[in-house]
N, C-alpha and C. Protein backbone atom coordinates (compact mmCIF):
# COMPACT_ATOMS: atom_id res chain seq x y z
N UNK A 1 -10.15 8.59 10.38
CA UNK A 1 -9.51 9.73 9.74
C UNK A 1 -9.41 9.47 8.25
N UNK A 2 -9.72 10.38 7.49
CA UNK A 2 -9.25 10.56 6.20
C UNK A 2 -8.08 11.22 5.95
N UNK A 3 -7.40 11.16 4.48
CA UNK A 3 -6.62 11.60 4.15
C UNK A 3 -6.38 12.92 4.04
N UNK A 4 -5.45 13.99 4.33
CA UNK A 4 -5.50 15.55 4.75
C UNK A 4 -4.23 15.68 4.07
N UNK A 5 -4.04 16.10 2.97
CA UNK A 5 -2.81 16.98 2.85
C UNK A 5 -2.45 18.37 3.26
N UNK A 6 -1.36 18.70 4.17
CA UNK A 6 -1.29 19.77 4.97
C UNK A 6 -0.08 19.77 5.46
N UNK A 7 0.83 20.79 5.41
CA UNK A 7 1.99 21.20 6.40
C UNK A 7 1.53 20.84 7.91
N UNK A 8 1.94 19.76 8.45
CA UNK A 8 1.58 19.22 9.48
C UNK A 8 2.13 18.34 9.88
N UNK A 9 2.89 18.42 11.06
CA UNK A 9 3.85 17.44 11.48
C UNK A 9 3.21 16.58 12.31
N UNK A 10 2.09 16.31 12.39
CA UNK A 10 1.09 15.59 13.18
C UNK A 10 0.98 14.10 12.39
N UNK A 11 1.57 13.75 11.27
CA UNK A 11 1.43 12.57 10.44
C UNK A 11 2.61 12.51 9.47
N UNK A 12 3.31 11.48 9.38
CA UNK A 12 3.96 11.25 8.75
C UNK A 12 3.67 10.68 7.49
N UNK A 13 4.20 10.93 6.54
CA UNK A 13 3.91 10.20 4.74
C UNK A 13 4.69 9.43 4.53
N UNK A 14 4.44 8.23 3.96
CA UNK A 14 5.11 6.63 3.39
C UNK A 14 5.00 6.98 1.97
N UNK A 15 5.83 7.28 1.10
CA UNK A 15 5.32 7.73 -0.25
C UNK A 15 6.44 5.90 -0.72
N UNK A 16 5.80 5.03 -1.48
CA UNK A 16 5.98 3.80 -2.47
C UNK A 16 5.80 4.36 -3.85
N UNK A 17 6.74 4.00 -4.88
CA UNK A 17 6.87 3.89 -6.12
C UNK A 17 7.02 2.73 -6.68
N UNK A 18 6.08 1.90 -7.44
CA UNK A 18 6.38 0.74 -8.08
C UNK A 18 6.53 1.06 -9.78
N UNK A 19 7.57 0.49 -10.04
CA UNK A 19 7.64 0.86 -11.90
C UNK A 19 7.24 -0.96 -12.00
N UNK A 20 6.13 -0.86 -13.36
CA UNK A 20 5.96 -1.75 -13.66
C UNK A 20 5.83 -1.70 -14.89
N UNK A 21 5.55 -3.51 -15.74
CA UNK A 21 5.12 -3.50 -17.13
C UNK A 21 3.63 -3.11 -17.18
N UNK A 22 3.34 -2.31 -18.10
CA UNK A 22 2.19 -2.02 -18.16
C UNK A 22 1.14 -3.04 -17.98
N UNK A 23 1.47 -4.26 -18.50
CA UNK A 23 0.69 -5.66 -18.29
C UNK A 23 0.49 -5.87 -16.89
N UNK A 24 1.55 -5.67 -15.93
CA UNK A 24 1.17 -6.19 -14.57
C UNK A 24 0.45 -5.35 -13.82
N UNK A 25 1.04 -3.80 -14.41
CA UNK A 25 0.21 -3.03 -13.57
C UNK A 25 -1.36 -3.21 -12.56
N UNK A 26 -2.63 -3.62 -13.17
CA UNK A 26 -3.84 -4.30 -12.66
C UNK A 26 -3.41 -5.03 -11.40
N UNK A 27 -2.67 -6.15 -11.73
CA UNK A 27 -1.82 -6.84 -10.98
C UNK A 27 -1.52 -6.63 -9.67
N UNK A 28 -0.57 -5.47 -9.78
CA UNK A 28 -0.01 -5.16 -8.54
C UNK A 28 -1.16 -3.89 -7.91
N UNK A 29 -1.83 -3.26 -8.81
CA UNK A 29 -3.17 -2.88 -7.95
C UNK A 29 -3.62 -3.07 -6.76
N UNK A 30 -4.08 -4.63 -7.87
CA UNK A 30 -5.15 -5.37 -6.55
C UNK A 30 -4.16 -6.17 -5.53
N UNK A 31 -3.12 -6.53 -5.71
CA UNK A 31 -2.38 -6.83 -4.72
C UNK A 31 -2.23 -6.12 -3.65
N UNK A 32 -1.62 -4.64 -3.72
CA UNK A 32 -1.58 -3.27 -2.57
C UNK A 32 -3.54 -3.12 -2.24
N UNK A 33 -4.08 -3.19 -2.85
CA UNK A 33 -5.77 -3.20 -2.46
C UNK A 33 -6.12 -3.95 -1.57
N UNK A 34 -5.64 -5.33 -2.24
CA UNK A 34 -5.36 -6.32 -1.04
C UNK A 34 -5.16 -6.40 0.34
N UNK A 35 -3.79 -5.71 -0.09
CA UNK A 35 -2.89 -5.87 1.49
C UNK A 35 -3.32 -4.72 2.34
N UNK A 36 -4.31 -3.43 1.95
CA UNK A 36 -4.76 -2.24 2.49
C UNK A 36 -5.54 -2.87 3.24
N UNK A 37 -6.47 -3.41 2.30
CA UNK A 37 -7.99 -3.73 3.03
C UNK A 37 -7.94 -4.79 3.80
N UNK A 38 -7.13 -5.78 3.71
CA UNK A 38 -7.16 -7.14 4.94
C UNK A 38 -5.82 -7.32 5.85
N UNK A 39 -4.86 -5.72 5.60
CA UNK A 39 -3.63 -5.57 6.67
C UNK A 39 -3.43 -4.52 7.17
N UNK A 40 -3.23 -3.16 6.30
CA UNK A 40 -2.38 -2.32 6.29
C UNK A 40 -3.43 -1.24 7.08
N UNK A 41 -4.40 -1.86 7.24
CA UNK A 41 -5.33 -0.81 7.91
C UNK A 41 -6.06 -1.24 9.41
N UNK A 42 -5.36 -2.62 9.72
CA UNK A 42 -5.45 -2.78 11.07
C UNK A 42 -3.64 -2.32 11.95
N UNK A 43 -3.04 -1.86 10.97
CA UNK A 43 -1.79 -1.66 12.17
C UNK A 43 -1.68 -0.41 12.51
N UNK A 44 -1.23 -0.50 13.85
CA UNK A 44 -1.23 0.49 14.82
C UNK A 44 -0.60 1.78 14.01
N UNK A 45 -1.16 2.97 14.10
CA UNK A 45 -0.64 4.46 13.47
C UNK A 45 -1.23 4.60 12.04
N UNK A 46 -1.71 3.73 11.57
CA UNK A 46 -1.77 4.07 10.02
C UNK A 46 -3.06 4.63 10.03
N UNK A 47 -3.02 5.57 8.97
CA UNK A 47 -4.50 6.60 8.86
C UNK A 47 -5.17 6.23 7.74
N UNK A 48 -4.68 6.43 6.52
CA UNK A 48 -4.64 6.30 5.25
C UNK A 48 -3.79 5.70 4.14
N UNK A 49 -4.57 5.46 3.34
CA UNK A 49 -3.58 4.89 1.98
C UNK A 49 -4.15 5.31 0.78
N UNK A 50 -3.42 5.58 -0.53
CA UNK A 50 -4.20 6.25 -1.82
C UNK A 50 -3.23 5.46 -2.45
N UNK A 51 -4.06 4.85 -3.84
CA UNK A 51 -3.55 4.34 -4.81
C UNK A 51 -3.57 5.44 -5.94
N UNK A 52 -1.98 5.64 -6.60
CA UNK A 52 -2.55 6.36 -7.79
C UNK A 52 -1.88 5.50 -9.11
N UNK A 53 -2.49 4.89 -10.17
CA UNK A 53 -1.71 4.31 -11.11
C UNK A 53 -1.27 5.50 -12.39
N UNK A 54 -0.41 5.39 -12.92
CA UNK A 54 -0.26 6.06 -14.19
C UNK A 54 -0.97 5.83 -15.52
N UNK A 55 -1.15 6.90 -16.06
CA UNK A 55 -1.88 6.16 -17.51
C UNK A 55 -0.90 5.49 -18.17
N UNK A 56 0.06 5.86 -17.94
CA UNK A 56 0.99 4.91 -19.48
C UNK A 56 1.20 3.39 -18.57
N UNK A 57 0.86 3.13 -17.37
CA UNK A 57 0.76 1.84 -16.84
C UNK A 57 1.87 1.36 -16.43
N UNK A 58 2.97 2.58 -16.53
CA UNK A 58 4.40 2.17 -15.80
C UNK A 58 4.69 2.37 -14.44
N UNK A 59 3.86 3.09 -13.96
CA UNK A 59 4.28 3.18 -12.23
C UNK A 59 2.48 3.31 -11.95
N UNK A 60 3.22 2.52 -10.55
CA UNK A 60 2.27 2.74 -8.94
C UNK A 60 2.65 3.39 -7.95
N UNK A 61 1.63 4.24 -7.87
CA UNK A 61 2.15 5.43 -6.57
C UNK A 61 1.41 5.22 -5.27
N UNK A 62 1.88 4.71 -3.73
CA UNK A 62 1.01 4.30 -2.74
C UNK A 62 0.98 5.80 -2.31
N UNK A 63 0.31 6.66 -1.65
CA UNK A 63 0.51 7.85 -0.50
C UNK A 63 -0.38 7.25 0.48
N UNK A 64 0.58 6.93 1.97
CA UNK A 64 0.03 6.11 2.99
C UNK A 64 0.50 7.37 4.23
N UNK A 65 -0.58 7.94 4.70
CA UNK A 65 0.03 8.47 5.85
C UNK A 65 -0.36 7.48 7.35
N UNK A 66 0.86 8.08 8.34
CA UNK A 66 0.62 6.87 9.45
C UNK A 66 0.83 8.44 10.71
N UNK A 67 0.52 7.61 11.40
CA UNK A 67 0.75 8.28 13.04
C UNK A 67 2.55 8.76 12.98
N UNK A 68 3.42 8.40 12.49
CA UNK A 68 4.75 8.54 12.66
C UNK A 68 5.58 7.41 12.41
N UNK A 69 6.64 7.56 12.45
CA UNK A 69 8.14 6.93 11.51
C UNK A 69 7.92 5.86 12.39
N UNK A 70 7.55 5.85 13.69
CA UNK A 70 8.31 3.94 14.38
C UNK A 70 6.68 3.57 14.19
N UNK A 71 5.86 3.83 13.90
CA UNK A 71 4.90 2.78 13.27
C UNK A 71 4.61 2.48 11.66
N UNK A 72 4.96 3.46 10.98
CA UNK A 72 6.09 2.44 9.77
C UNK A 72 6.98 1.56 10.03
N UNK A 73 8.19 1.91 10.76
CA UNK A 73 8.84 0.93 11.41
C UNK A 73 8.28 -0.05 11.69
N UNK A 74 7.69 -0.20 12.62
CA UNK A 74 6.83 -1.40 13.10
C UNK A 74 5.58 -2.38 11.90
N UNK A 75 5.21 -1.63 11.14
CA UNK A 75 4.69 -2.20 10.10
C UNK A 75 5.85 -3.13 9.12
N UNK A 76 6.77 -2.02 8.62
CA UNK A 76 7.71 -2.86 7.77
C UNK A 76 8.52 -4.27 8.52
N UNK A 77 8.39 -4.17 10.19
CA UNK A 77 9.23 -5.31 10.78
C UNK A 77 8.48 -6.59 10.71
N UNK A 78 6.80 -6.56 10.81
CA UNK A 78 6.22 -7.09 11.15
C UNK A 78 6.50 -8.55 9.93
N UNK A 79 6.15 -9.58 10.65
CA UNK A 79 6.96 -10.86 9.70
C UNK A 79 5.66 -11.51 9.29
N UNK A 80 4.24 -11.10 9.51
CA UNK A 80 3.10 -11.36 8.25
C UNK A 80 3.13 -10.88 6.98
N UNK A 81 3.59 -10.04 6.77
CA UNK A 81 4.04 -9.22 5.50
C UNK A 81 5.20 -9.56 4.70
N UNK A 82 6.36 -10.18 5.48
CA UNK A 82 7.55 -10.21 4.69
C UNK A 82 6.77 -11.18 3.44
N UNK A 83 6.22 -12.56 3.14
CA UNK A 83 5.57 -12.69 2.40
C UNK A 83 4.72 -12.05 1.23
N UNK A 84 4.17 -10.99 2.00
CA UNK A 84 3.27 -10.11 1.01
C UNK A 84 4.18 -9.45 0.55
N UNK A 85 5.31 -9.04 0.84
CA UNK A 85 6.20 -7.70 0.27
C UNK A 85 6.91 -8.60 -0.68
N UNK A 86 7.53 -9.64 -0.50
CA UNK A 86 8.26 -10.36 -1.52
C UNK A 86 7.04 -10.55 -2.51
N UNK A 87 6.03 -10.58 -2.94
CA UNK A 87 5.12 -11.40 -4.00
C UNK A 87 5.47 -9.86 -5.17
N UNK A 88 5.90 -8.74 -4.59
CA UNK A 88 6.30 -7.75 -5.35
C UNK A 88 7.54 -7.68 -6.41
N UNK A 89 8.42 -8.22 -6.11
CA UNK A 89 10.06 -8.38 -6.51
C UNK A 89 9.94 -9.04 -7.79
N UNK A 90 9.22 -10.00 -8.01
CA UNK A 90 8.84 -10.32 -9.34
C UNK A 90 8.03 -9.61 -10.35
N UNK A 91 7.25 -8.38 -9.61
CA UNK A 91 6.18 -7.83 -10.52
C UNK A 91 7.08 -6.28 -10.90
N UNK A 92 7.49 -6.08 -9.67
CA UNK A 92 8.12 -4.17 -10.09
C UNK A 92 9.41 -4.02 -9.23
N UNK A 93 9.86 -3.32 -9.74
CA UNK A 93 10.98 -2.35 -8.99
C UNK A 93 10.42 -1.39 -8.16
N UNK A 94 10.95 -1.68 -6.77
CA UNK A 94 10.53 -0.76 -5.91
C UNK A 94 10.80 0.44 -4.97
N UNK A 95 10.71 1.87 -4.71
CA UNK A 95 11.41 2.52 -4.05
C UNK A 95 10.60 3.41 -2.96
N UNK A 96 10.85 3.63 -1.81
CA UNK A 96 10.31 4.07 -0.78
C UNK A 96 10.75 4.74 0.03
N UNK A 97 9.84 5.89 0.32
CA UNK A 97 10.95 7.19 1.48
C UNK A 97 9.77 7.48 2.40
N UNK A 98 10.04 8.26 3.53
CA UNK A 98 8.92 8.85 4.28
C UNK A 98 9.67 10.11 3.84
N UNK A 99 8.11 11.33 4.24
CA UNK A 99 8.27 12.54 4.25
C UNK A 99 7.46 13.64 4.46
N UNK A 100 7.10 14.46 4.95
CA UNK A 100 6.80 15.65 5.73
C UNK A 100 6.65 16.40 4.27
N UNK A 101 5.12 16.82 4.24
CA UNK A 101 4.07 17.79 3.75
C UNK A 101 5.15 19.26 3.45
N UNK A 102 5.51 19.93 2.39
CA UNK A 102 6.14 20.83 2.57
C UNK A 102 5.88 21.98 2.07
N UNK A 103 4.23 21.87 1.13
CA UNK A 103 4.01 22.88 0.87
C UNK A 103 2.47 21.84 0.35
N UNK A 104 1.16 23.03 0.39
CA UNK A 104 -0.28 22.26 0.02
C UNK A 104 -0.79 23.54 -0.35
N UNK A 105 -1.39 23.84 -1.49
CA UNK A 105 -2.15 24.53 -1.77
C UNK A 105 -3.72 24.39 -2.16
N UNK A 106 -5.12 24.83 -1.12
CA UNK A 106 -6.11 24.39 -1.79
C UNK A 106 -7.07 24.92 -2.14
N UNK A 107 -8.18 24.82 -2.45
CA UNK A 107 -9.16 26.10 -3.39
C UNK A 107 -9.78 26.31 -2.38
């Protein structure tokens, strides 16, 4: 599956915000690139992930949709990662919500 934006309760959204120094930004890139391509895309429910960086190099935006909330759950419990998630705390401030598509408009 690819990524579908759509009023659709068929997938849930993991929306991540990282504020960073513009210096680390690259940084924490390839780190989430990282953890997509050799983790975050073998666990159970997950569909997709999109990196978007900012030009001024202060935030990272993940949009990860998954199968639903308890396989986020189950991703965030999982204790291969607590490692990978801490290598973050030094690079950015981080904030994270799930949430439901509430309006998509497309050409």
């Amino acid at each position: 599956m690819e990524t579908t934006i759509r009023v659709d309760r068929a997938v849930t959204t993991l929306v991540n915000v990282f504020t960073v120094e513009p210096a680390t930004q690259p940084k924490v890139l390839a780190l989430l690139q990282e953890g997509i391509e050799t983790m975050f895309r073998k666990m159970p429910g997950w569909i997709s992930t999109n990196l978007l960086k900012s030009r001024d190099g202060k935030q990272v935006v993940v949009y990860s949709q998954w199968r639903d909330e308890k396989d986020i759950d189950a991703f965030r419990q999982d204790p291969q990662l607590k490692a990978y998630f801490q290598q973050f705390g030094a690079l950015a401030k981080h904030e994270a919500f799930t949430c439901d598509v509430a309006y998509s408009l497309h050409a």
